[in-house]
C-alpha atoms as a PDB file:
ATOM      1  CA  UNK A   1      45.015  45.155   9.008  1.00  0.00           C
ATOM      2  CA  UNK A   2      42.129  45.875   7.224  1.00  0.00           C
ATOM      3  CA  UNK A   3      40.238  42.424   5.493  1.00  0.00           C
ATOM      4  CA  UNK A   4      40.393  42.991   1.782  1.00  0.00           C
ATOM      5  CA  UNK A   5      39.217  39.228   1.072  1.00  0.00           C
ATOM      6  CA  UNK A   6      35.593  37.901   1.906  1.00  0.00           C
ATOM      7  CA  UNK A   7      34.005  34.722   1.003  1.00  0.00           C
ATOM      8  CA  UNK A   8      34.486  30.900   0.715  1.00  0.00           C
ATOM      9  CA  UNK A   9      38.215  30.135  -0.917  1.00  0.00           C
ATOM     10  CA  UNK A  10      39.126  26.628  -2.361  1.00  0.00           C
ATOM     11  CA  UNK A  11      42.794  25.397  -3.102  1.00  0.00           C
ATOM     12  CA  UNK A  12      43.914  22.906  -4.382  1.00  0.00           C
ATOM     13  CA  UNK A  13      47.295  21.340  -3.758  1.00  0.00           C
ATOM     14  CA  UNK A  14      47.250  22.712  -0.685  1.00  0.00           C
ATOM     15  CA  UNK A  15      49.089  20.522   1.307  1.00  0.00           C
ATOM     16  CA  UNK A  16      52.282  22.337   0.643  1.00  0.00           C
ATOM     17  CA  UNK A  17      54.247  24.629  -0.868  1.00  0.00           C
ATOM     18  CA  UNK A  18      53.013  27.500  -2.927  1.00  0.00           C
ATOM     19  CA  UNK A  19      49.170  26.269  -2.018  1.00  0.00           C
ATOM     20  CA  UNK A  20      50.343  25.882   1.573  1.00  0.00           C
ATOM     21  CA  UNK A  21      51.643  29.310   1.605  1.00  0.00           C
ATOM     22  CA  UNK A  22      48.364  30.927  -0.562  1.00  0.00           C
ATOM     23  CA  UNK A  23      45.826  29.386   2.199  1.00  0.00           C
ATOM     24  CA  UNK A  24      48.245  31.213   5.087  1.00  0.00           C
ATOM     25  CA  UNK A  25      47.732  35.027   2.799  1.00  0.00           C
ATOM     26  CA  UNK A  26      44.406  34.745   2.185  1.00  0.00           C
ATOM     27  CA  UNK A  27      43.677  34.458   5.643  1.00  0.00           C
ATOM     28  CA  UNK A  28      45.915  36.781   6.818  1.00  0.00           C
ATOM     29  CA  UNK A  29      43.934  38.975   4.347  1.00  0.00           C
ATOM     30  CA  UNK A  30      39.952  38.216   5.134  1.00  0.00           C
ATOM     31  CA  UNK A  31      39.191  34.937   3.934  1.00  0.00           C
ATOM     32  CA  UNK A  32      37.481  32.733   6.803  1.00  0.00           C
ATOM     33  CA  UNK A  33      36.099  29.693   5.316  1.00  0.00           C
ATOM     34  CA  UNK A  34      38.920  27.849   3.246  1.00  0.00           C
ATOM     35  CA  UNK A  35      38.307  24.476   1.463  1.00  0.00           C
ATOM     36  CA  UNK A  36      41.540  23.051   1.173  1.00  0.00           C
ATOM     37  CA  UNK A  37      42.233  19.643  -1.102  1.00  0.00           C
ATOM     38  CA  UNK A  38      44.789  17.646  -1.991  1.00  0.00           C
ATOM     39  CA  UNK A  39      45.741  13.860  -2.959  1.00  0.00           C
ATOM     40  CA  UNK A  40      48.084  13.593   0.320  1.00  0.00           C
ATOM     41  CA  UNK A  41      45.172  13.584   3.022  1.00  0.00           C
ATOM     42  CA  UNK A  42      48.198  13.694   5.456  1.00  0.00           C
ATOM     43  CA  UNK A  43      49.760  16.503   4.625  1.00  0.00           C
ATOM     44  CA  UNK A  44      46.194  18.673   4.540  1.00  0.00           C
ATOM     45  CA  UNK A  45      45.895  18.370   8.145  1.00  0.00           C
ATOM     46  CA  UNK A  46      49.202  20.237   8.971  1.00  0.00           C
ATOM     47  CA  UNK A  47      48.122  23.093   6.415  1.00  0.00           C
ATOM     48  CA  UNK A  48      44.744  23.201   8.986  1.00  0.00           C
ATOM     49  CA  UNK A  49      45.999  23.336  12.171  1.00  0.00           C
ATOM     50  CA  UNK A  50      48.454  26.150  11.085  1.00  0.00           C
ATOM     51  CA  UNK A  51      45.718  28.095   9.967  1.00  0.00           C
ATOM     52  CA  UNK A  52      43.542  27.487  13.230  1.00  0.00           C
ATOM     53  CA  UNK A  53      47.120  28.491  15.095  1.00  0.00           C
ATOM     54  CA  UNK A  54      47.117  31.637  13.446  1.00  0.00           C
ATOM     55  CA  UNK A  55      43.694  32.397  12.637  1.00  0.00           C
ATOM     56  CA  UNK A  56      41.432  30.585  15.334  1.00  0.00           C
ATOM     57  CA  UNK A  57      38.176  31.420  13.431  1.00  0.00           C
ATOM     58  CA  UNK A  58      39.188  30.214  10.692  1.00  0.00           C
ATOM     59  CA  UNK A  59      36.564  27.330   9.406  1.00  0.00           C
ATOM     60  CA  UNK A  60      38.588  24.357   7.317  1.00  0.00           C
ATOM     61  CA  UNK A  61      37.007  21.617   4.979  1.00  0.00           C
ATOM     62  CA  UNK A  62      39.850  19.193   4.069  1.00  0.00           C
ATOM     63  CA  UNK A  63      39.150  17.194   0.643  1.00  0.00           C
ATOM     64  CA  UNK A  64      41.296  14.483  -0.486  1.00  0.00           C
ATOM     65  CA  UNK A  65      40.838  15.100  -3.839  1.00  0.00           C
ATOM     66  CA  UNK A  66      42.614  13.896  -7.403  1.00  0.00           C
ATOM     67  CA  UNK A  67      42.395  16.785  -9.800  1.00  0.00           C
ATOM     68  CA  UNK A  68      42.792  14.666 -12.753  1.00  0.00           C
ATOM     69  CA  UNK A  69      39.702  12.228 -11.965  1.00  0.00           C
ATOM     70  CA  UNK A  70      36.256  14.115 -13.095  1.00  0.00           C
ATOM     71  CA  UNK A  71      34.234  12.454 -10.092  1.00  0.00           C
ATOM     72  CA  UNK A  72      36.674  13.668  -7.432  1.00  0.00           C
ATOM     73  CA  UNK A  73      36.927  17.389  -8.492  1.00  0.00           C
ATOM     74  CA  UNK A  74      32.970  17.443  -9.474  1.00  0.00           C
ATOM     75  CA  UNK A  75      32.227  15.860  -5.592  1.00  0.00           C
ATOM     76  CA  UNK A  76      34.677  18.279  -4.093  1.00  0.00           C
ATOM     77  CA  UNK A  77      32.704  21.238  -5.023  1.00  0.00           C
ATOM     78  CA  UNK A  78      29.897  19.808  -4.135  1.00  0.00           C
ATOM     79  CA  UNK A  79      31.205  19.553  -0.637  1.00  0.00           C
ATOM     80  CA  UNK A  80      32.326  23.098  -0.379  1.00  0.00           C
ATOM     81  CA  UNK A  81      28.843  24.210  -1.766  1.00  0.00           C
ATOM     82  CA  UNK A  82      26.734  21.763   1.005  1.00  0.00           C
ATOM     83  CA  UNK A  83      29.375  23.047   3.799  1.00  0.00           C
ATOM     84  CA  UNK A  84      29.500  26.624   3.089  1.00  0.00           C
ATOM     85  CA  UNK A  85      26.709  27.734   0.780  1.00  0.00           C
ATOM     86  CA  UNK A  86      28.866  29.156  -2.209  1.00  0.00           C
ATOM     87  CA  UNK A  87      32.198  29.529  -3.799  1.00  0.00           C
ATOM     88  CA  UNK A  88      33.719  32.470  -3.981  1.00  0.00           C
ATOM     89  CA  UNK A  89      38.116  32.004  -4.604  1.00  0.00           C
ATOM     90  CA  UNK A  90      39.101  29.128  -6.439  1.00  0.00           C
ATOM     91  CA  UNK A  91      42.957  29.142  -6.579  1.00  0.00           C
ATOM     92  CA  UNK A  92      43.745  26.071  -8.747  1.00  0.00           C
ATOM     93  CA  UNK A  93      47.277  25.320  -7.797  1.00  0.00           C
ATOM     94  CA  UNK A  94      47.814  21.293  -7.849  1.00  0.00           C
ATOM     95  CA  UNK A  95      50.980  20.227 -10.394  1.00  0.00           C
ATOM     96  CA  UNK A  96      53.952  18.411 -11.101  1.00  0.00           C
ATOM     97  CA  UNK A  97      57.103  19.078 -12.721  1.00  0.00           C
ATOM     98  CA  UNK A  98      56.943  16.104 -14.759  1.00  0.00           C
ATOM     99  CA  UNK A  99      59.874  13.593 -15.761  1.00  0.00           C
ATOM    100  CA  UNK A 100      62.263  16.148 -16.028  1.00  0.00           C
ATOM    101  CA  UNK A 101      63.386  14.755 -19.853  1.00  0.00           C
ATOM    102  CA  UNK A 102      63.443  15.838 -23.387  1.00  0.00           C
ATOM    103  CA  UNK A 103      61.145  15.398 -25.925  1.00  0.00           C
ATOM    104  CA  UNK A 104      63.317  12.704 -27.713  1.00  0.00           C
ATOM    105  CA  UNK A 105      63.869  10.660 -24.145  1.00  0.00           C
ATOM    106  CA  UNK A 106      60.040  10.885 -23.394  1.00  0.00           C
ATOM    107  CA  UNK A 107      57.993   8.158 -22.469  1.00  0.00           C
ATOM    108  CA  UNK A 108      54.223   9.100 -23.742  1.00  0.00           C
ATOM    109  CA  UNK A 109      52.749   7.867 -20.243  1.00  0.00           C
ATOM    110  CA  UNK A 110      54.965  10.700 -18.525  1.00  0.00           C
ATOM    111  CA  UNK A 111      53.726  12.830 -21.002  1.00  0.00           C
ATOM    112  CA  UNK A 112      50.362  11.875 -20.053  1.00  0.00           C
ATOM    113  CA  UNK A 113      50.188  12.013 -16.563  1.00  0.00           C
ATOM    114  CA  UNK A 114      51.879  15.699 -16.813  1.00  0.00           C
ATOM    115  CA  UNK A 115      48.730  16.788 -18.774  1.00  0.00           C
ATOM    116  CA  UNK A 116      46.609  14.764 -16.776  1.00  0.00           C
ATOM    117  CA  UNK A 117      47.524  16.631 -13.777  1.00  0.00           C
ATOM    118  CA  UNK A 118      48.676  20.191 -14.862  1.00  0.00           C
ATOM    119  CA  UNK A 119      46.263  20.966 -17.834  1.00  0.00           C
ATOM    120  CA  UNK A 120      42.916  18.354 -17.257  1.00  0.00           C
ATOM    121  CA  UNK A 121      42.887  19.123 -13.521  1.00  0.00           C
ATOM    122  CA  UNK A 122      43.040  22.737 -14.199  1.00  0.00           C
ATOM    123  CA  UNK A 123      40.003  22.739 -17.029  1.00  0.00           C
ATOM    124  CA  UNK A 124      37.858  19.878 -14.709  1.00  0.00           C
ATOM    125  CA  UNK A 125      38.354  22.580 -11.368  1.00  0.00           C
ATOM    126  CA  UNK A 126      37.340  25.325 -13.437  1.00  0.00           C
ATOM    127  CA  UNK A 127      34.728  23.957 -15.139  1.00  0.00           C
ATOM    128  CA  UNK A 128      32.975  22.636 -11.682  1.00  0.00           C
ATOM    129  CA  UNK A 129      34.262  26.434 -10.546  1.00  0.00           C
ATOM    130  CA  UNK A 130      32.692  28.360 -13.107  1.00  0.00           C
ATOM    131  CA  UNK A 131      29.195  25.993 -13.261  1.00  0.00           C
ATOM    132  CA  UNK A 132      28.863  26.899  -9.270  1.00  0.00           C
ATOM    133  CA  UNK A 133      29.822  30.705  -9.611  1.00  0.00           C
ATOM    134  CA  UNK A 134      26.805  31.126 -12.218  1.00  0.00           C
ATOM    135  CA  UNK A 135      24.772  30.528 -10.322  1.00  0.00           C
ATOM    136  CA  UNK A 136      25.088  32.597  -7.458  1.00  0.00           C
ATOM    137  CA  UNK A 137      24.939  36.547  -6.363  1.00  0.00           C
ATOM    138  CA  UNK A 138      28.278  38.722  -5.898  1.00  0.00           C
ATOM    139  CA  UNK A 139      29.309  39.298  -2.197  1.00  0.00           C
ATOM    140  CA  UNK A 140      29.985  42.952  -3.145  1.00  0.00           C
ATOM    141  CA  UNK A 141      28.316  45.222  -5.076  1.00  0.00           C
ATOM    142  CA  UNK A 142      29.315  45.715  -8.747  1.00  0.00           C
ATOM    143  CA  UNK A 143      31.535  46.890 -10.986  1.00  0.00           C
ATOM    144  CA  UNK A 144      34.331  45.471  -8.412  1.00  0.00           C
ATOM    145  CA  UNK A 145      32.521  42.647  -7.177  1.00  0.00           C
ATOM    146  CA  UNK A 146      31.858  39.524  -9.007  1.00  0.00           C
ATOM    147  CA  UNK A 147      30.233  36.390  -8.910  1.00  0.00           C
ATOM    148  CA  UNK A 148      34.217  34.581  -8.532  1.00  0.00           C
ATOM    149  CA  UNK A 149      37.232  34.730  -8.943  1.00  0.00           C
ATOM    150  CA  UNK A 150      39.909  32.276 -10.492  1.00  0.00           C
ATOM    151  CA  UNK A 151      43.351  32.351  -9.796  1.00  0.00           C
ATOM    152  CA  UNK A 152      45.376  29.305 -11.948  1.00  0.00           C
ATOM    153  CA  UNK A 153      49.199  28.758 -10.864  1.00  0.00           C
ATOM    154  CA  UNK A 154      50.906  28.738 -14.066  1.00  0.00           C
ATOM    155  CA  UNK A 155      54.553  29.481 -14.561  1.00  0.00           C
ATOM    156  CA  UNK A 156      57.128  31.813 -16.073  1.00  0.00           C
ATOM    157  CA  UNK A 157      57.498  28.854 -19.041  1.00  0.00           C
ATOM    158  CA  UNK A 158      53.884  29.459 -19.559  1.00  0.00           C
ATOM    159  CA  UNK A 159      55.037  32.066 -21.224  1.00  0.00           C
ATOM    160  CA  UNK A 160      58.960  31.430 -22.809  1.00  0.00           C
ATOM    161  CA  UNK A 161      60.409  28.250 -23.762  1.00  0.00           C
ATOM    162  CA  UNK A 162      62.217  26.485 -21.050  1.00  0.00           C
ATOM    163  CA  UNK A 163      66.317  26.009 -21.348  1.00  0.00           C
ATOM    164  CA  UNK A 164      67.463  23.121 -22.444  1.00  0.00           C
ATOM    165  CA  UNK A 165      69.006  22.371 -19.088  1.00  0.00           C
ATOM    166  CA  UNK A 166      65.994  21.887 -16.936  1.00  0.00           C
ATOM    167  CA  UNK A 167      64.763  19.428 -19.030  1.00  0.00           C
ATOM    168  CA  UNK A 168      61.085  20.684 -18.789  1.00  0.00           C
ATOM    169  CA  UNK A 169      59.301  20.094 -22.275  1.00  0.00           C
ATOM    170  CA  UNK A 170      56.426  18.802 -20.840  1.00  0.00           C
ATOM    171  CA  UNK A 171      56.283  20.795 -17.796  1.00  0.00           C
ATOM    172  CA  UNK A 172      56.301  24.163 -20.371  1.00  0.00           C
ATOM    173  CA  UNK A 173      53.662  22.546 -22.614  1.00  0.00           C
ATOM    174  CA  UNK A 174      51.698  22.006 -19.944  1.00  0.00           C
ATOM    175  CA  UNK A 175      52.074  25.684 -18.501  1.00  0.00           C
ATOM    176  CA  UNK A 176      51.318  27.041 -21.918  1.00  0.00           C
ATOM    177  CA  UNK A 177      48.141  25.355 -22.047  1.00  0.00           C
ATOM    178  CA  UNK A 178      47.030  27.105 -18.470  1.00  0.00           C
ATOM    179  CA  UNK A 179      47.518  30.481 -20.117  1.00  0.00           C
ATOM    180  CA  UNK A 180      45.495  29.225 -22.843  1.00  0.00           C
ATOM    181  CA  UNK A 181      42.666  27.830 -20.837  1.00  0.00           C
ATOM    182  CA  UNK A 182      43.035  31.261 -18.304  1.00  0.00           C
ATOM    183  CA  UNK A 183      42.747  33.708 -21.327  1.00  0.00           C
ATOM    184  CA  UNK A 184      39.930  31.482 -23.439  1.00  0.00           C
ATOM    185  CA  UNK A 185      37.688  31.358 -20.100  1.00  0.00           C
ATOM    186  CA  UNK A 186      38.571  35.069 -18.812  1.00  0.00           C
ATOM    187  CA  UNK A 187      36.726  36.474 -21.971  1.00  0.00           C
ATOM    188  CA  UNK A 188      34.035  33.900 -22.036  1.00  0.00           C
ATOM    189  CA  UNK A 189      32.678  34.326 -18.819  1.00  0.00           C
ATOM    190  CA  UNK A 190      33.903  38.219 -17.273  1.00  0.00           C
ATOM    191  CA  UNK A 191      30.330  39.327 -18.924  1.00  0.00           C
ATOM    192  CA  UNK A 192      29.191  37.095 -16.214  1.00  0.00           C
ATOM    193  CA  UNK A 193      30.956  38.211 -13.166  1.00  0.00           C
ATOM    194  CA  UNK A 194      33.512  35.790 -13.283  1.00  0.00           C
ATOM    195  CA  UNK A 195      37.440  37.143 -13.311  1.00  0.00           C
ATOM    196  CA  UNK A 196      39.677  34.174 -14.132  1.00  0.00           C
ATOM    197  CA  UNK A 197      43.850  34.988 -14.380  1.00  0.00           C
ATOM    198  CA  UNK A 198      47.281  33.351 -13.628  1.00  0.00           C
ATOM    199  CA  UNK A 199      49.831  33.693 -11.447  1.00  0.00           C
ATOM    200  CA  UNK A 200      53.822  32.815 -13.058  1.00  0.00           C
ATOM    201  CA  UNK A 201      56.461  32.221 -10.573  1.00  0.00           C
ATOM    202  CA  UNK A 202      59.681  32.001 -11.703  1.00  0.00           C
ATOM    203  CA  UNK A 203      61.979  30.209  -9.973  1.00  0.00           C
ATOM    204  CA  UNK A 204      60.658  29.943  -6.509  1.00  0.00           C
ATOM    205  CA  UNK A 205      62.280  27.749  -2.923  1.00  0.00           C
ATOM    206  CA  UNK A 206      59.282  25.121  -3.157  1.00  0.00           C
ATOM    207  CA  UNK A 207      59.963  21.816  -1.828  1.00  0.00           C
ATOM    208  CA  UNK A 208      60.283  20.458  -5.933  1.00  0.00           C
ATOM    209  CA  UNK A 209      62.132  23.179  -7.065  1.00  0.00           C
ATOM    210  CA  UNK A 210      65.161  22.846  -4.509  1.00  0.00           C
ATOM    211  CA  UNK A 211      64.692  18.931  -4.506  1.00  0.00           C
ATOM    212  CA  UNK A 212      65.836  19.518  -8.013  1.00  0.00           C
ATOM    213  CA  UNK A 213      68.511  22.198  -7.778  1.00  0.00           C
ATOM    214  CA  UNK A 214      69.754  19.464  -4.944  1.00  0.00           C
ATOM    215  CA  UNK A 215      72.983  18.257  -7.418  1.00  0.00           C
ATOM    216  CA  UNK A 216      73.564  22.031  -9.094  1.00  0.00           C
ATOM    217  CA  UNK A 217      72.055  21.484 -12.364  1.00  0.00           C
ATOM    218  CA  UNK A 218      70.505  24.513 -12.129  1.00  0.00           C
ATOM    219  CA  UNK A 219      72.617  26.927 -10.364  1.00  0.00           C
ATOM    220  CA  UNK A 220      73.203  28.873 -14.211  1.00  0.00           C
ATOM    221  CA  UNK A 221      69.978  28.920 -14.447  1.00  0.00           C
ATOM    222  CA  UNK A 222      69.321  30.343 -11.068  1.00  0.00           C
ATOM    223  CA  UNK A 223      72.160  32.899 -11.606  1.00  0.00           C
ATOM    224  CA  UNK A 224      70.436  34.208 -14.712  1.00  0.00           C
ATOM    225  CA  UNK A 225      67.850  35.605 -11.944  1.00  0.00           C
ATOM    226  CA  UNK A 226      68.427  39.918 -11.930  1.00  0.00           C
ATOM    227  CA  UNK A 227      67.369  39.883  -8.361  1.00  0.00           C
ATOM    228  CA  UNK A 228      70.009  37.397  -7.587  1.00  0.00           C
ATOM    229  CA  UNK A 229      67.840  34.819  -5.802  1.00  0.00           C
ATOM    230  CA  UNK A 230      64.890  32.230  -5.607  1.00  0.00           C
ATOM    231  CA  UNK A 231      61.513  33.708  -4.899  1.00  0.00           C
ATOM    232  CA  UNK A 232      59.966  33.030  -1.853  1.00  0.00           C
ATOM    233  CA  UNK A 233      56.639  30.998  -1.486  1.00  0.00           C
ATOM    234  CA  UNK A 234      55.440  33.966   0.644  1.00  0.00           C
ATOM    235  CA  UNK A 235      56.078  36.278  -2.324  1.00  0.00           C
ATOM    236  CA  UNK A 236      53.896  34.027  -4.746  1.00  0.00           C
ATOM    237  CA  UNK A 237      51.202  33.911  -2.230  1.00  0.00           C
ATOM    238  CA  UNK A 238      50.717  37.430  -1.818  1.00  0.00           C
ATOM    239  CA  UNK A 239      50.746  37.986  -5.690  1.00  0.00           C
ATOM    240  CA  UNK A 240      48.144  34.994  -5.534  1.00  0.00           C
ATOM    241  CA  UNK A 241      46.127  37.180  -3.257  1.00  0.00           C
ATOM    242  CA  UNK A 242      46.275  40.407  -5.012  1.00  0.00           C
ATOM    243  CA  UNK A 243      44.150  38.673  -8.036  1.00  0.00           C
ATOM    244  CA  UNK A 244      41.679  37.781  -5.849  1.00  0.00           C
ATOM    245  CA  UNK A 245      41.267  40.895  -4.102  1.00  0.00           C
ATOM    246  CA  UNK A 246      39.321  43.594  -5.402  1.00  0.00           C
ATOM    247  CA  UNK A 247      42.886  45.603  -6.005  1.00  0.00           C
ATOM    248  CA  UNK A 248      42.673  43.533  -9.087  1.00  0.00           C
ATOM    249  CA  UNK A 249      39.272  44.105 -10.101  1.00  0.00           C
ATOM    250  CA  UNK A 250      39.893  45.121 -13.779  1.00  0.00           C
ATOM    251  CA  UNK A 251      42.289  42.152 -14.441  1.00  0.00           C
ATOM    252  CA  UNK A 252      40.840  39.084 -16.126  1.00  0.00           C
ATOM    253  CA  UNK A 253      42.593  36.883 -18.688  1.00  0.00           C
ATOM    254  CA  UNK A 254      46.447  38.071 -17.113  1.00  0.00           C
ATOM    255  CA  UNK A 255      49.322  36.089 -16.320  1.00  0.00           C
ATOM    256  CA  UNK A 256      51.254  37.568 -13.422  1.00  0.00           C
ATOM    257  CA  UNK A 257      54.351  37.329 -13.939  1.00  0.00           C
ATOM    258  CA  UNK A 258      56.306  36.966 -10.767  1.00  0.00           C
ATOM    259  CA  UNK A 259      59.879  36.018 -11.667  1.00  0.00           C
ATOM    260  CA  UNK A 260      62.506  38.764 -10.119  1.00  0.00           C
ATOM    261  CA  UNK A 261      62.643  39.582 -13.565  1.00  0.00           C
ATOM    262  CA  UNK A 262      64.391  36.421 -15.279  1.00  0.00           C
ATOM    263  CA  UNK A 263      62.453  36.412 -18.506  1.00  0.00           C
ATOM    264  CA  UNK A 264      62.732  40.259 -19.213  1.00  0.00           C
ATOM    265  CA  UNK A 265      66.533  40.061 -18.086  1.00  0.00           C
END
C-alpha cells in the first residue's frame, strides 16, 4: 500500500478507543513517529506495543498528559518537538461523555469538568499545536502541503441537538463548541499552512458508548440509525485519516460527518 501520510502525528486520548484505533490507521497509512498521550499512563503502553507488533519501525513517545491542565499540554509538545524535531498531525481526540443528566438535574461541577475536558483541552492542544506548526516548513511542497494539520473529534451533536433520552446536554454543548473552535481557527490560520477540521461520529461501539447502551436506554436511539448499526472505531479512524492526508487537501474548517446517516435520516 502506498504511504499517503508522512511526518510526526500526536493523539491524544490515545489509550483507547477511537484514539486507539486512529494511531493503528495512520500507521497503516505512512505515519512513523507517533506521540501518543493520555491521563491513563497504563493503558498507553498497550496502544505501543500494538503498533510496534504491527508496524516494527514504528517510533512511540508515550505522554501522560491532562488535556485540561495548561502546563501538561504546553510540556507535551514540547516533548514531541525535543524528540522528533516538528509536529506535523495533531488529532485532538481526549473526551468524556459527561454526567449523562439534564440541564435541570445538573450539578455545575459536572458541567465544569465536561468543558474542562472536551472544549479547554481542545483550545489548550491547539493552541500549543498551532504556535509549533508556525514555525516550521511544510514536508511537501505547496498548494497540498502544509505546515499541519488538525483533526478535532467532535460528534454528530456537534451539529443537532441531542434526544432527550441520552441525557447529553452537556456532552452536545460541549461538541458544539469544537465546531466552533474548528471553524474560528480553520479560517484564521489556512493563510498560514495550517488545515484544522472535525471528525463527527455518530453512534460508534467505543468502550463508553456500549458501557452506556449496557441497560437498553438507547436501543431507539440506535434503531433510528439508516444503516441499521453502530459504527465501527475502524470506520472513524479511517475518516480521521482521510483529513490528514493530502486527499483532503482543500478541506479546512469541515466537520465530517460520519454517522451511517442518523442525522439526515
Amino acid at each position: 500500500m502506498a504511504s499517503l501520510l508522512k511526518g510526526v502525528t500526536f493523539i491524544t486520548g490515545a489509550g483507547s478507543g477511537i484514539g486507539q484505533h486512529a494511531a493503528y490507521a495512520l500507521a497503516r497509512h505512512g505515519v512513523r513517529q507517533l506521540v501518543l498521550c493520555d491521563i491513563r499512563p497504563d493503558v498507553l503502553k498497550s496502544t505501543s506495543d500494538e503498533l510496534k507488533k504491527r508496524h516494527p519501525d514504528v517510533e512511540t513517545l508515550n505522554i501522560e498528559m491532562d488535556v485540561s491542565k495548561e502546563d501538561s499540554v504546553n510540556s507535551a509538545v514540547d516533548q514531541t518537538v525535543k524528540q522528533f524535531g516538528r509536529l506535523d498531525i495533531a488529532i485532538n481526540n481526549a473526551g468524556i461523555g459527561g454526567a449523562g443528566k439534564q440541564t435541570a438535574e445538573q450539578e455545575l461541577k459536572d458541567w465544569q469538568r465536561v468543558f474542562d475536558i472536551n472544549v479547554n483541552g481542545v483550545w489548550l492542544c491547539q493552541r500549543a499545536q498551532i504556535r509549533q506548526m508556525l514555525k516550521q516548513e511544510p514536508l511537501m511542497q505547496l498548494p497540498r502541503g502544509n505546515r499541519g494539520v488538525i483533526v478535532n473529534t467532535a460528534s454528530m451533536l456537534g451539529l443537532v441537538a441531542s434526544s432527550p433520552v441520552s441525557a447529553a446536554c452537556s456532552y452536545t454543548a460541549s461538541k458544539h463548541a469544537v465546531m466552533g473552535l474548528t471553524k474560528t481557527d480553520a479560517v484564521t490560520y489556512a493563510p498560514h499552512g495550517i488545515r484544522i477540521n472535525a471528525i463527527c461520529p455518530g453512534y460508534v461501539g467505543t468502550p463508553l458508548l456500549l458501557e452506556a447502551t449496557a441497560n437498553g436506554i438507547m436501543d431507539g436511539e440506535i434503531a433510528k440509525v439508516p444503516q441499521g448499526r453502530l459504527g465501527e472505531m475502524e470506520e472513524i479512524a479511517d475518516s480521521i485519516m482521510f483529513l490528514a492526508s493530502p486527499l483532503s487537501s482543500f478541506m479546512t474548517g469541515a466537520g465530517l460527518v460520519v454517522d451511517g446517516g442518523f442525522t439526515v435520516g
